[in-house]
Protein backbone atom coordinates (compact mmCIF):
# COMPACT_ATOMS: atom_id res chain seq x y z
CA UNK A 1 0.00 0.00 0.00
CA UNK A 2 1.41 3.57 -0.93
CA UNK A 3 2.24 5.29 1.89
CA UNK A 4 0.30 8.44 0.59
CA UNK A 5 -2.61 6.36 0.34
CA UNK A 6 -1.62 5.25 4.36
CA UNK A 7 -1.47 9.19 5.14
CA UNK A 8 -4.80 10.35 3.49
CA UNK A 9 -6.48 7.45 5.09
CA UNK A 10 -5.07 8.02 8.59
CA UNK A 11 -5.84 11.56 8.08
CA UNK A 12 -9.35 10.70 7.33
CA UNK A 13 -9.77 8.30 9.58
CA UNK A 14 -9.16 10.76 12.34
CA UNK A 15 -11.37 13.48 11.07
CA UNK A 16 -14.41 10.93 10.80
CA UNK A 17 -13.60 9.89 14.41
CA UNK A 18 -13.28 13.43 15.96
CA UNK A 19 -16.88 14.51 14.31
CA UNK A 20 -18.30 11.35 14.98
CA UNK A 21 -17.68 12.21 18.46
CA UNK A 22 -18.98 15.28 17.97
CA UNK A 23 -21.92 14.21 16.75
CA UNK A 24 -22.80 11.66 19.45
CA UNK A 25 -21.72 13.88 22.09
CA UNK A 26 -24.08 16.70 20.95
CA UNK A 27 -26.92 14.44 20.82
CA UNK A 28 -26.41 13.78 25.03
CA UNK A 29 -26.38 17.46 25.41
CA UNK A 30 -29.11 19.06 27.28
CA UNK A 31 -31.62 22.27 25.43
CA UNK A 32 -30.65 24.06 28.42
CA UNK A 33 -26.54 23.84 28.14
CA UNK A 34 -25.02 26.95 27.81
CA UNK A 35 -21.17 26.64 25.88
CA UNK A 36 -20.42 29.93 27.80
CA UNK A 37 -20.39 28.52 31.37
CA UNK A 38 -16.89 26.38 29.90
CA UNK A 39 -14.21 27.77 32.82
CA UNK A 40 -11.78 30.39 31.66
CA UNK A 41 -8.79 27.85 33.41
CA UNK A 42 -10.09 24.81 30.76
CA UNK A 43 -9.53 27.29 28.03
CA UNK A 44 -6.49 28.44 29.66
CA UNK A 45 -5.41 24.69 30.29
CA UNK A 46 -6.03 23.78 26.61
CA UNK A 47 -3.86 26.12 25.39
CA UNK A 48 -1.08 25.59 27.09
CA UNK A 49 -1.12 21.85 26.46
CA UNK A 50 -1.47 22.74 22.80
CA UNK A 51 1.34 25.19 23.21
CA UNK A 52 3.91 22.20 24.90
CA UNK A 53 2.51 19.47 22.39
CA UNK A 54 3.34 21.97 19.58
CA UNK A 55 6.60 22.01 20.77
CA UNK A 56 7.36 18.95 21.18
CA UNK A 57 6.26 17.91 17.33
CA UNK A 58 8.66 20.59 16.27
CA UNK A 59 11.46 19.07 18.15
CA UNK A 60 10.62 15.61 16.92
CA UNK A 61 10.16 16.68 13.56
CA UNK A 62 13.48 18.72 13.54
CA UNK A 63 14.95 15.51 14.91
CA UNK A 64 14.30 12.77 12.47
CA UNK A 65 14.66 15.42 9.79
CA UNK A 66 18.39 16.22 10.80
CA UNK A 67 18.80 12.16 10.68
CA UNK A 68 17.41 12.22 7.41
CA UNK A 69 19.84 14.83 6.25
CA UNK A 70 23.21 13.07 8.67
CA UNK A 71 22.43 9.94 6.71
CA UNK A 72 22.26 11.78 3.05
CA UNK A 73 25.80 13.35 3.75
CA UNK A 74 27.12 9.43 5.04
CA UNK A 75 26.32 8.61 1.50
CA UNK A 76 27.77 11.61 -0.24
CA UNK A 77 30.97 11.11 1.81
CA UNK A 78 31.38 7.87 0.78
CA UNK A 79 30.01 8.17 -3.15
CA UNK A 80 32.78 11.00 -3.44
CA UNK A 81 35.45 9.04 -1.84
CA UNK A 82 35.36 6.42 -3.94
CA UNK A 83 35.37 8.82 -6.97
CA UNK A 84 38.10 10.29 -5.88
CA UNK A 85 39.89 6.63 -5.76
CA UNK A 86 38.56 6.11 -8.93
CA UNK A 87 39.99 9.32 -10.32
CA UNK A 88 43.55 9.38 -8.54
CA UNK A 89 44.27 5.69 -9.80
CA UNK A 90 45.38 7.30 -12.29
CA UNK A 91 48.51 7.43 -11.85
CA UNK A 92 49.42 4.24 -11.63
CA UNK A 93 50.35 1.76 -14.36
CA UNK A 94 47.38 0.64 -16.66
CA UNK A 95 47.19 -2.98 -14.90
CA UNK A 96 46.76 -1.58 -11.12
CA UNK A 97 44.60 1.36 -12.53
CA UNK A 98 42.41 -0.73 -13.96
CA UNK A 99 41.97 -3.52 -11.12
CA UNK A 100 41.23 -1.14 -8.75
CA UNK A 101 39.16 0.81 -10.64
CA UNK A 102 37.21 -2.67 -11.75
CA UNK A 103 36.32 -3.08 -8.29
CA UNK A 104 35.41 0.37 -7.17
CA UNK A 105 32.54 -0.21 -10.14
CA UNK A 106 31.83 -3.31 -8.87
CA UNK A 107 31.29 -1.82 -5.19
CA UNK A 108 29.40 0.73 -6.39
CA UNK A 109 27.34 -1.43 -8.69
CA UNK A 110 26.50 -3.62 -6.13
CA UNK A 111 25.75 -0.83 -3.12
CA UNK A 112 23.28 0.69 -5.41
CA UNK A 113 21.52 -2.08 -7.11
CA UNK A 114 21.63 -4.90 -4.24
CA UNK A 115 22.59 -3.81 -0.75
CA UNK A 116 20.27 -0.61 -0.66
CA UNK A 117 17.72 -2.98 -1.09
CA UNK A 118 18.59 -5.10 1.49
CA UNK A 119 19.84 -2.00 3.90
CA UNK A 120 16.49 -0.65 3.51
CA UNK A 121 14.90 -4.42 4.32
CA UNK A 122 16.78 -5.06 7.35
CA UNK A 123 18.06 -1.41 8.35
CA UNK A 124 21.86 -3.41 8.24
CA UNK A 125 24.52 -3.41 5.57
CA UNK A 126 25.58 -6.62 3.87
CA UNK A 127 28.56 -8.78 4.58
CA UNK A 128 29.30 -9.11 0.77
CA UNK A 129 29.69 -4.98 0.44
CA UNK A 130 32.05 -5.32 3.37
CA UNK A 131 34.15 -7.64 1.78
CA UNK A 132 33.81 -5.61 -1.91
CA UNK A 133 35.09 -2.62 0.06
CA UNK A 134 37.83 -4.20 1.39
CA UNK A 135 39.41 -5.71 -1.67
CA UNK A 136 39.67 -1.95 -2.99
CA UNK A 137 41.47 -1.73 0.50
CA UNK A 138 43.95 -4.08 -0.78
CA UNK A 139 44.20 -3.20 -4.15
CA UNK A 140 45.52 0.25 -3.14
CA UNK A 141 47.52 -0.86 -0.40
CA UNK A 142 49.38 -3.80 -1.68
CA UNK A 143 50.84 -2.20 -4.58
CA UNK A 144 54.31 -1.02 -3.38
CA UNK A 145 55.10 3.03 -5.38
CA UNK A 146 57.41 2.54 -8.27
CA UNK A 147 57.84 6.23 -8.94
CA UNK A 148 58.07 9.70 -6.56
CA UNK A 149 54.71 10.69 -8.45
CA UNK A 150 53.29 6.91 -7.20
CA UNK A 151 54.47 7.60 -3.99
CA UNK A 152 52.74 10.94 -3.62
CA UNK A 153 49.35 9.20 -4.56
CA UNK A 154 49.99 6.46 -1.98
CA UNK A 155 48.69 8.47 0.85
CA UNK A 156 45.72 10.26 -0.27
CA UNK A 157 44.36 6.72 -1.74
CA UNK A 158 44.58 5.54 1.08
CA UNK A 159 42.91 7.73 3.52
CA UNK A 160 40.08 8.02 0.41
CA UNK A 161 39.46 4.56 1.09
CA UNK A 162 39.43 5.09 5.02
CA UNK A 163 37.22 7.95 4.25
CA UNK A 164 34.85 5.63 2.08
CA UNK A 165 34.91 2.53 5.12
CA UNK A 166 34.26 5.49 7.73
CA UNK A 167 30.80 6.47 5.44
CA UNK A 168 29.59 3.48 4.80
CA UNK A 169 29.93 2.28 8.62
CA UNK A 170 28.37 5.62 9.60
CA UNK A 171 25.08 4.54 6.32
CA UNK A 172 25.05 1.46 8.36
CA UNK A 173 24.76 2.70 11.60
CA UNK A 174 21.81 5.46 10.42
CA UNK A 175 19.89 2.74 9.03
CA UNK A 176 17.31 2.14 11.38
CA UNK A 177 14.57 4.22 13.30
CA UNK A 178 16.12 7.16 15.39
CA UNK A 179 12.85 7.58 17.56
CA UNK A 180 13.20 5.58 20.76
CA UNK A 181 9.82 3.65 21.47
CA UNK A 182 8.77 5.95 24.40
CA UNK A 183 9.12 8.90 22.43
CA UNK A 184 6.46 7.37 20.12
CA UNK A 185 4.43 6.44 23.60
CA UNK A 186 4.70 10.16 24.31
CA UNK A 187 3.56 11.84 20.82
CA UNK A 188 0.92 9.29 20.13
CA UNK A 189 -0.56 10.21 23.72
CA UNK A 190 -0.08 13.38 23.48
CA UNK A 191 -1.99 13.79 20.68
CA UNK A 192 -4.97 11.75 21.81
CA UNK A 193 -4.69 14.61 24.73
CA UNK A 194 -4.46 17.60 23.04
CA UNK A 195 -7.45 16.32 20.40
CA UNK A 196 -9.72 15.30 23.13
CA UNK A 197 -9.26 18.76 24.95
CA UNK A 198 -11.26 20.08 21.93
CA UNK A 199 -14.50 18.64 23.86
CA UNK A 200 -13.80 20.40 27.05
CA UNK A 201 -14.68 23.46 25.27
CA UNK A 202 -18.27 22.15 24.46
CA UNK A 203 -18.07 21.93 20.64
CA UNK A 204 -21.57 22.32 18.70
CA UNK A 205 -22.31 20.99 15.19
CA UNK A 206 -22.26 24.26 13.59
CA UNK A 207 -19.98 24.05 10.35
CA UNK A 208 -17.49 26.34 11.55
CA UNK A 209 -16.93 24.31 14.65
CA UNK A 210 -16.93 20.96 12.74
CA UNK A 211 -14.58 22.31 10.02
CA UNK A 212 -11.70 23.74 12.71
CA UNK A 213 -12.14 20.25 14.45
CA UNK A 214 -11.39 18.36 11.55
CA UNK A 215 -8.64 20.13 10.09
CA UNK A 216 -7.17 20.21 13.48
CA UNK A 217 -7.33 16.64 13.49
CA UNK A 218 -5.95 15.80 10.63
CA UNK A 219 -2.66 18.39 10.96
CA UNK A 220 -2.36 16.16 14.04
CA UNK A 221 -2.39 13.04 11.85
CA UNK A 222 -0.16 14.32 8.97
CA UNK A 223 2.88 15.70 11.47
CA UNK A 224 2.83 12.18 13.54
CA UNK A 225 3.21 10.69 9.66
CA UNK A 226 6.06 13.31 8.74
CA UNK A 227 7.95 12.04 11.50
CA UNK A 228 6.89 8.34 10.88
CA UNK A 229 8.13 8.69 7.48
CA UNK A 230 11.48 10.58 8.48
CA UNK A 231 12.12 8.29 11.20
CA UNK A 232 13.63 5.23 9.35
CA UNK A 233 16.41 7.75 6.38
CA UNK A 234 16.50 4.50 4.24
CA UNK A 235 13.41 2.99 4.25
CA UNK A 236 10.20 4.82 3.56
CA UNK A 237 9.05 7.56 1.27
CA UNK A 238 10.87 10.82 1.75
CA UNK A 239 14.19 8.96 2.45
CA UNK A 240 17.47 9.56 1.58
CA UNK A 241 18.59 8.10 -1.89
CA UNK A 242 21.77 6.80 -3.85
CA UNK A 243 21.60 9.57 -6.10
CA UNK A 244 25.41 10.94 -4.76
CA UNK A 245 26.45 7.37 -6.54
CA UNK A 246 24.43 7.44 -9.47
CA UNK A 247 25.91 11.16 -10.36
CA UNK A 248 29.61 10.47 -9.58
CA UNK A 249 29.63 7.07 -11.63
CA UNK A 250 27.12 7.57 -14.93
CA UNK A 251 28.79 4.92 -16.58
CA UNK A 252 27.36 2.34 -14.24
CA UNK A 253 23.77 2.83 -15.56
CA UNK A 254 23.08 2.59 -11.64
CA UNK A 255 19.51 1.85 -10.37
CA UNK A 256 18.10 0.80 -13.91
C-alpha cells in the first residue's frame, strides 16, 4: 500500500472519528446547556497543552529530519570518496589502474543495485559490500610506489578509502529508526490529549466548529506521519537516496 494512500487514510480516519464524536456527544447534550459557562482555566489549560505538544512535534520533527539529512551526507561522503579513488588511480600503471578501478565499479554497482535494497529491508549493511570494500582496500595498499609521483598518490588513496569505510559504517549505523519507542508512547498520547481537549470546550455541530475540528485533526495526523516517514532515512518515502552514486559514476547505468 502507498504510503500516501496510508497518510490520506489516517488523516481521514481521524477526522471521521473526531466529528463522529462530535456528533454523538451533541446528541447527550441538554436544550438548556449553555457553551459559555466552559471555565476560563479549561480554556487556559487547553492552550497551554497545545502550546507544549506543539513544541514537542517541532522538536521531533526537527529531529528525524536532521537524521534524514546526517544519513544523506554518510552517503555523499562515501560516493565521493570512492570517486576520488577512482579518479587518482590514475597514476598508476594501466594494470593496477584498472583492477582497482574494476572493483570500485563493482562496489558501487552492487551498493546501489543490491545492498540498498537489502539496507532498507533489514536497516543493516551486507557482509558481501564489506568484503567488496575491502578488496579496494587491498588493491591500493598492496601495490608497493614505483615512482616519486606513485608515492605521492599512496597516501591520499589511502585515507580516500578510510574515508569511504568510515561512510559506509556511519550509512550502516543510520539505518534504522532514530525515535526511541517511548518517544512514540509520548507523541501518540499526546496527541490523543491535546485532540480530546477540543470537547472540554463544548463543541456544537455548527460548520465552523466541525470544520476547525477536523482540520485540526488531521494536521495532528499528517505531522505524527512526517515524523513516521522521516524516522527510518533508508526505508520509507521521503528517504534519503543513492543519487550521490548514481551522479559520480554515470557509466554504471546505476539503479536501472
Amino acid at each position: 500500500m502507498s504510503e500516501w494512500l496510508v497518510l490520506s487514510l489516517a488523516m481521514a480516519a481521524a477526522c471521521a472519528v473526531v466529528l463522529s464524536i462530535v456528533f454523538f456527544h451533541h446528541r447527550r447534550i441538554g436544550e438548556n446547556d449553555d457553551p459559555n459557562e466552559t471555565p476560563d482555566v479549561i480554556e487556559y489549560m487547553t492552550m497551554m497543552i497545545g502550546v507544549i505538544y506543539a513544541i514537542v512535534l517541532g522538536l521531533a520533527i526537527a529531529g528525524v529530519w536532521e537524521g534524514r539529512g546526517a544519513a544523506q551526507e554518510y552517503v555523499r561522503q562515501e560516493a565521493q570518496a570512492l570517486h576520488e579513488v577512482h579518479v587518482r588511480a590514475e597514476v598508476y600503471p594501466a594494470e593496477v589502474r584498472q583492477k582497482i578501478r574494476s572493483d570500485v565499479d563493482a562496489y558501487v554497482t552492487y551498493v546501489v543495485d543490491t545492498e540498498w535494497k537489502e539496507m532498507t529491508k533489514s536497516n543493516e549493511l551486507t557482509d558481501r559490500g564489506g568484503e567488496l570494500l575491502e578488496r579496494i582496500r587491498r588493491d591500493v595498499t598492496d601495490y608497493a610506489p614505483q615512482t616519486d609521483h606513485e608515492g605521492q598518490a599512496y597516501q591520499p588513496l589511502v585515507d580516500q578509502v578510510a574515508v569511504a569505510d568510515d561512510a559506509r559504517n556511519a550509512r550502516g549505523l543510520s539505518a534504522g529508526a532514530t525515535m526511541p519507542g517511548v518517544v512514540w508512547f509520548g507523541l501518540i498520547a499526546g496527541a490523543l490529549v491535546t485532540v480530546g481537549l477540543i470537547f472540554t470546550l463544548q463543541i456544537r455541530r455548527s460548520f465552523r466548529e466541525l470544520l476547525l475540528a477536523g482540520l485540526f485533526s488531521a494536521l495532528i495526523a499528517f505531522l505524527l506521519f512526517l515524523i513516521w516517514d522521516f524516522d527510518a532515512p533508508f526505508g520509507r518515502g521521503i528517504s534519503a537516496t543513492a543519487e550521490p552514486f548514481i551522479a559520480l559514476f554515470p557509466k554504471l547505468d546505476l539503479g536501472g
